[in-house]
C-alpha atoms as a PDB file:
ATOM      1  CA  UNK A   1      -2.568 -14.349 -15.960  1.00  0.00           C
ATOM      2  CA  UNK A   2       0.609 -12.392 -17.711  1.00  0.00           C
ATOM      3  CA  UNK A   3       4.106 -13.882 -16.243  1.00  0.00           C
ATOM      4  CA  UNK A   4       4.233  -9.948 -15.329  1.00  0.00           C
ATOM      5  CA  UNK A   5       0.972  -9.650 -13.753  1.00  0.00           C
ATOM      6  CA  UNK A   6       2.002 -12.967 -11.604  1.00  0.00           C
ATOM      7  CA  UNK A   7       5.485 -11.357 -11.063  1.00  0.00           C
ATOM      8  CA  UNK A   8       3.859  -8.163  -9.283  1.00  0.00           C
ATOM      9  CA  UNK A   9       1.208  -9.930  -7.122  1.00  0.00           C
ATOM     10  CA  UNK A  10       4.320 -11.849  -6.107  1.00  0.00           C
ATOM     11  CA  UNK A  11       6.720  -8.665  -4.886  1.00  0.00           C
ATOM     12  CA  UNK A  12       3.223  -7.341  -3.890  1.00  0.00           C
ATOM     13  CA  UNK A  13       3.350 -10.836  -1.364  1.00  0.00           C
ATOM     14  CA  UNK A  14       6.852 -10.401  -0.477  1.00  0.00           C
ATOM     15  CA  UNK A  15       6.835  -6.860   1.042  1.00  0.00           C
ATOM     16  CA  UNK A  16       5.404  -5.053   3.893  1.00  0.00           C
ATOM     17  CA  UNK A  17       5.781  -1.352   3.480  1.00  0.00           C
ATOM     18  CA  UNK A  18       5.047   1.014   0.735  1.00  0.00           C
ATOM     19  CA  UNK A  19       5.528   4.959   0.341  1.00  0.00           C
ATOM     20  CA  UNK A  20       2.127   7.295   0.139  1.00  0.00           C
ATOM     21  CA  UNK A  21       3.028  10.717  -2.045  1.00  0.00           C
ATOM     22  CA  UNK A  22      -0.101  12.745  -0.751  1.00  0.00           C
ATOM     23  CA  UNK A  23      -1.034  16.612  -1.108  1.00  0.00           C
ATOM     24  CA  UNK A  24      -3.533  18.534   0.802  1.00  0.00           C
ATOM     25  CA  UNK A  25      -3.810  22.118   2.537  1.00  0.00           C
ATOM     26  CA  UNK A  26      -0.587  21.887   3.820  1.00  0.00           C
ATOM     27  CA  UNK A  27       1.518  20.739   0.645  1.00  0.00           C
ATOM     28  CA  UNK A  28       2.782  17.365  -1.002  1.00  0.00           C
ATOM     29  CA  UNK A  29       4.020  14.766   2.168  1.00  0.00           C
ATOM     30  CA  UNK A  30       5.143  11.432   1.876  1.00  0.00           C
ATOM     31  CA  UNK A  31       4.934   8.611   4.542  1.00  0.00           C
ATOM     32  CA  UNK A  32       5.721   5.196   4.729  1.00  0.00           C
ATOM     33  CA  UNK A  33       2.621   2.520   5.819  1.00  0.00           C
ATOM     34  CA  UNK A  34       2.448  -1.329   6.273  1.00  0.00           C
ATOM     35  CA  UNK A  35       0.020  -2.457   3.818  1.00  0.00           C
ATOM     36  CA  UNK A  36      -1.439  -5.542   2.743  1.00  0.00           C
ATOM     37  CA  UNK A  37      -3.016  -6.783  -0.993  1.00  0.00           C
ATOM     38  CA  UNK A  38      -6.164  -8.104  -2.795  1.00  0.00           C
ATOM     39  CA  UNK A  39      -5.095  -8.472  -6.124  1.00  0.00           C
ATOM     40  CA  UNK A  40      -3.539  -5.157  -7.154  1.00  0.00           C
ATOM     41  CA  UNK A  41      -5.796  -3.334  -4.365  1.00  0.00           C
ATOM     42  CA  UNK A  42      -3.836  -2.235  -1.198  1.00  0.00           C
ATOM     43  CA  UNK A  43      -5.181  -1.504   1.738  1.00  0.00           C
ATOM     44  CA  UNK A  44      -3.368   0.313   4.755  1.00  0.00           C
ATOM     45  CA  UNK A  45      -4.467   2.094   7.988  1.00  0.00           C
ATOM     46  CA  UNK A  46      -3.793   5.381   9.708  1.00  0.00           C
ATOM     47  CA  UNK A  47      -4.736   7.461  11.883  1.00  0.00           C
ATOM     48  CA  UNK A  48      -7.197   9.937  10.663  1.00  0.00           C
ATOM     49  CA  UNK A  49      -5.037  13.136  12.354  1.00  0.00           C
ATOM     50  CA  UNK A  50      -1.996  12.160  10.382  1.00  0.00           C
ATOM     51  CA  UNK A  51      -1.057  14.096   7.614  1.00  0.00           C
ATOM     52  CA  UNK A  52      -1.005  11.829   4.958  1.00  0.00           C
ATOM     53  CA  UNK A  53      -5.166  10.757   6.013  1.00  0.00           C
ATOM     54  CA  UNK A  54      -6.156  14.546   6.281  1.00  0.00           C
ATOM     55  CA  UNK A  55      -4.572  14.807   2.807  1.00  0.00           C
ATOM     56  CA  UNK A  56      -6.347  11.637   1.526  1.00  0.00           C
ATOM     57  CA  UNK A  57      -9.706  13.305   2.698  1.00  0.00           C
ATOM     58  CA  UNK A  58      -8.745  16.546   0.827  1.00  0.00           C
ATOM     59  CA  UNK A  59      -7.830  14.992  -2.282  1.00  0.00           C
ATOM     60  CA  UNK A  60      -7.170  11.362  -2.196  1.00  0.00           C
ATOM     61  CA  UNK A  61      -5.358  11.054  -5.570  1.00  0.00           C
ATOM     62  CA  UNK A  62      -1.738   9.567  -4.490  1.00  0.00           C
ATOM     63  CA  UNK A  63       1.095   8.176  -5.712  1.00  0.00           C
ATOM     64  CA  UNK A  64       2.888   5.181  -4.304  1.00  0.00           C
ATOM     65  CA  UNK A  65       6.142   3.056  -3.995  1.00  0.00           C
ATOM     66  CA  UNK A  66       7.274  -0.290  -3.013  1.00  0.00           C
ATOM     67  CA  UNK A  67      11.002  -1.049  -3.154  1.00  0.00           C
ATOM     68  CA  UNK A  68      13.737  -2.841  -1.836  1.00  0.00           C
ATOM     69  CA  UNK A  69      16.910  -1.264  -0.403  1.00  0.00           C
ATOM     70  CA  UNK A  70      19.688  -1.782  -2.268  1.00  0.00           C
ATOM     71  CA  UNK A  71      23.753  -0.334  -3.081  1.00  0.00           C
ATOM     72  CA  UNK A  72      24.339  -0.214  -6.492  1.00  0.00           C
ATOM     73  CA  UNK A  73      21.538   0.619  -9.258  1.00  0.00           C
ATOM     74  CA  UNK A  74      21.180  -2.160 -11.287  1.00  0.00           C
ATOM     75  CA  UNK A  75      19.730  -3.893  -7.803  1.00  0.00           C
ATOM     76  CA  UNK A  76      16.764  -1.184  -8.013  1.00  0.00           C
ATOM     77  CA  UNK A  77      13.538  -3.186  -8.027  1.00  0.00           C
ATOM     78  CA  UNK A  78       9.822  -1.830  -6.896  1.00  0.00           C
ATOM     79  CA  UNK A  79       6.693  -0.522  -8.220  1.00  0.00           C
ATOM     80  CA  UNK A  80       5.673   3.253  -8.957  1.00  0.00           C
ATOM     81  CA  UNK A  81       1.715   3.735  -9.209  1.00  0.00           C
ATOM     82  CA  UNK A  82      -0.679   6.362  -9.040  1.00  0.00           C
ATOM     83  CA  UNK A  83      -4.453   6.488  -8.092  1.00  0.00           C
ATOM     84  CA  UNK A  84      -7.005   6.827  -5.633  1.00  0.00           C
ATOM     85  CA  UNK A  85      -6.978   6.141  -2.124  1.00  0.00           C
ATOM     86  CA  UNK A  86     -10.548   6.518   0.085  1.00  0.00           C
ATOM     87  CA  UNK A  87     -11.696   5.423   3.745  1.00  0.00           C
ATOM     88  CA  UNK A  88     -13.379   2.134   3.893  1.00  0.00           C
ATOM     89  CA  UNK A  89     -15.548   1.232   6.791  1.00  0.00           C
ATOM     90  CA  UNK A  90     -18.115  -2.374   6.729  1.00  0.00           C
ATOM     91  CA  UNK A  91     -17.822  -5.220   4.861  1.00  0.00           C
ATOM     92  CA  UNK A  92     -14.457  -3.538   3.173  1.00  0.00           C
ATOM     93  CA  UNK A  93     -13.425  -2.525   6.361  1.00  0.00           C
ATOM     94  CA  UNK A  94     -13.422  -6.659   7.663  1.00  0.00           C
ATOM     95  CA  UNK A  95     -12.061  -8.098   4.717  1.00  0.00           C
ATOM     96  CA  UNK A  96      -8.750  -5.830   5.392  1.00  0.00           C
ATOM     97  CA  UNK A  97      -8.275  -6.485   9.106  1.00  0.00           C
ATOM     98  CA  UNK A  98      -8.710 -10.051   7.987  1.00  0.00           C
ATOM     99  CA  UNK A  99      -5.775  -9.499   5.107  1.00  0.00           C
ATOM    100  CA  UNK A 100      -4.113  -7.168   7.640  1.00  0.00           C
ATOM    101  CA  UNK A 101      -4.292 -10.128  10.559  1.00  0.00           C
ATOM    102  CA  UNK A 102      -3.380 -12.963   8.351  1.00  0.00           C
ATOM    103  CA  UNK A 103      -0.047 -10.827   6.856  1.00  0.00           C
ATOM    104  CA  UNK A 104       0.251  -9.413  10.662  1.00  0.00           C
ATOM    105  CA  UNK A 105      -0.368 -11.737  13.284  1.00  0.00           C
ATOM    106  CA  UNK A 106      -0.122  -9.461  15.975  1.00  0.00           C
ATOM    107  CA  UNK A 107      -3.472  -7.424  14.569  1.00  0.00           C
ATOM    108  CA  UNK A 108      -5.158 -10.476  13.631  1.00  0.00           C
ATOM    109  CA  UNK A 109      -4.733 -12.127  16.906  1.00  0.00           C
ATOM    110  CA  UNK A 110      -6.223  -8.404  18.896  1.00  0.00           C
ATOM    111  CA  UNK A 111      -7.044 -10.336  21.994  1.00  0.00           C
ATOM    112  CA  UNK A 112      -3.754 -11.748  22.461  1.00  0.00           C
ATOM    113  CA  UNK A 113      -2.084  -8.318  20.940  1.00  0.00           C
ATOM    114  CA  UNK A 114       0.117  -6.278  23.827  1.00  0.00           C
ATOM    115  CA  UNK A 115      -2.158  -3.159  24.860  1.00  0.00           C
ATOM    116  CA  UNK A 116      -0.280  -0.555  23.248  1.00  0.00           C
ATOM    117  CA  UNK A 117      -1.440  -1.922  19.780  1.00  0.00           C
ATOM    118  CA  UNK A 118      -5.168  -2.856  21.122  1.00  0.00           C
ATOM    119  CA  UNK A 119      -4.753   0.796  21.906  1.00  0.00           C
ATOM    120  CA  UNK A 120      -3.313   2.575  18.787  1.00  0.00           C
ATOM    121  CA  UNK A 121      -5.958   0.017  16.640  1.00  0.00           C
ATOM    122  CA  UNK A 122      -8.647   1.751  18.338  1.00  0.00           C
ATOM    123  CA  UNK A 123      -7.658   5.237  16.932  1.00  0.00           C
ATOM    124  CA  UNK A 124      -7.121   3.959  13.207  1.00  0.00           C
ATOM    125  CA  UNK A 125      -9.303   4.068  10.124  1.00  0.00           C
ATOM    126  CA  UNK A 126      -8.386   1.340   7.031  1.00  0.00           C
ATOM    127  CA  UNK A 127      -8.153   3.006   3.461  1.00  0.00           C
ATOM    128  CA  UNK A 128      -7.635   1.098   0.300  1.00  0.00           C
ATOM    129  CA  UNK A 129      -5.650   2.237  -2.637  1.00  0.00           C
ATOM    130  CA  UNK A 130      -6.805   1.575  -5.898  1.00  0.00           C
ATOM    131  CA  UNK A 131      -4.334   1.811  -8.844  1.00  0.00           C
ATOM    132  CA  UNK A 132      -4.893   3.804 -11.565  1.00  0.00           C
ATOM    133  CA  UNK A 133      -1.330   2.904 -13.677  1.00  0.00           C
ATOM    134  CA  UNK A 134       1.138   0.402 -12.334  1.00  0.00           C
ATOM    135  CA  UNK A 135       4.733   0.101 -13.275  1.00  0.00           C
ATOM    136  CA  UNK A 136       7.217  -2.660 -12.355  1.00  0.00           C
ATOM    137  CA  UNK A 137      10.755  -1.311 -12.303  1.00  0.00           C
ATOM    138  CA  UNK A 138      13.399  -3.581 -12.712  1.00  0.00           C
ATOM    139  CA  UNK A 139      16.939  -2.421 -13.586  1.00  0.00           C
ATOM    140  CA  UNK A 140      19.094  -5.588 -13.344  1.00  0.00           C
ATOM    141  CA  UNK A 141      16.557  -6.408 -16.595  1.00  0.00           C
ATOM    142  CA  UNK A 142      17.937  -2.874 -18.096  1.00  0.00           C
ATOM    143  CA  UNK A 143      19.135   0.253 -16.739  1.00  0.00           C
ATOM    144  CA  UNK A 144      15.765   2.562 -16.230  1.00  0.00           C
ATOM    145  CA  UNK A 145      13.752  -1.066 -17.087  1.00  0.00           C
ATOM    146  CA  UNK A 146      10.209  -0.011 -16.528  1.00  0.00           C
ATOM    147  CA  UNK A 147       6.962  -1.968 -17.538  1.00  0.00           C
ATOM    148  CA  UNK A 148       3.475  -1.260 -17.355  1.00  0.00           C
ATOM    149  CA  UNK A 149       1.295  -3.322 -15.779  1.00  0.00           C
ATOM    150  CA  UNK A 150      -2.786  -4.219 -16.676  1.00  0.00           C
ATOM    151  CA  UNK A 151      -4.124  -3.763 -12.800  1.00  0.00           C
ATOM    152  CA  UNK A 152      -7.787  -3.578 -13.496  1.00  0.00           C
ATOM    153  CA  UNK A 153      -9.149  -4.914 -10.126  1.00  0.00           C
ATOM    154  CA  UNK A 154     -12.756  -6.043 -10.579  1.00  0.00           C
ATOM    155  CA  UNK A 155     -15.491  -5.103  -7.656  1.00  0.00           C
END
């Protein structure tokens, strides 16, 4: 594996919440989710009313980013990417609440989760985000320091 590729997986580890760019009926939105990953796959869940999900089922082409807050611009760090995003149910479905639980206890553990999670879990559907391109941004490396990254996830 390329010291990049390791590099990503690793901010990938170290984060918990990424920006969805999404565009439907209504016009481009953005919104922030928790997310979790296999490999360079993500997988988040939402609520099927919410914007962003009724734009996913319109056209679920996105755009994401992971960053860190920072001050000062040679501390900007993330990851821009663009690709696909669809509703997984099964098999898929199980492998993410078992990601999900094991980066979030509180989901993972649902029996000894308070009720107003049990409750809002009930209502959600888990999508997965499959990225297209993949760039690591790193400016302390070099003002506007942006490098492609080789995401091919395999099935």
């Amino acid at each position: 594996m390329s010291a990049l590729r390791e590099k990503v997986l690793d901010y990938l580890m170290a984060r918990h919440s990424m920006t969805i760019a999404s565009h439907g009926e209504e016009g481009v939105w953005a919104a922030t989710v928790f997310y979790v990953h296999d490999g360079f796959r993500l997988y988040f869940l939402s609520a099927p009313t919410t914007r962003h999900s009724r734009n996913i089922a319109h056209d679920g082409r996105i755009a994401i980013t992971i960053q860190e807050d920072c001050a000062d611009w040679p501390e900007i760090k993330g990851i821009q990417a663009e690709g696909r995003a669809v509703e997984v149910s099964g098999a898929e479905e199980s492998r993410a609440r078992e990601l999900y639980g094991e980066k979030y206890p509180v989901v993972g553990k649902i029996a000894q989760a308070p009720a107003f999670i049990v409750k809002a879990l009930a209502k959600v559907r888990w999508y997965r985000f499959d990225p297209e391109s993949l760039y690591f941004i790193d400016n302390s490396a070099g003002f506007g320091r942006r490098e492609a990254v080789e995401c091919f996830n395999p099935p």
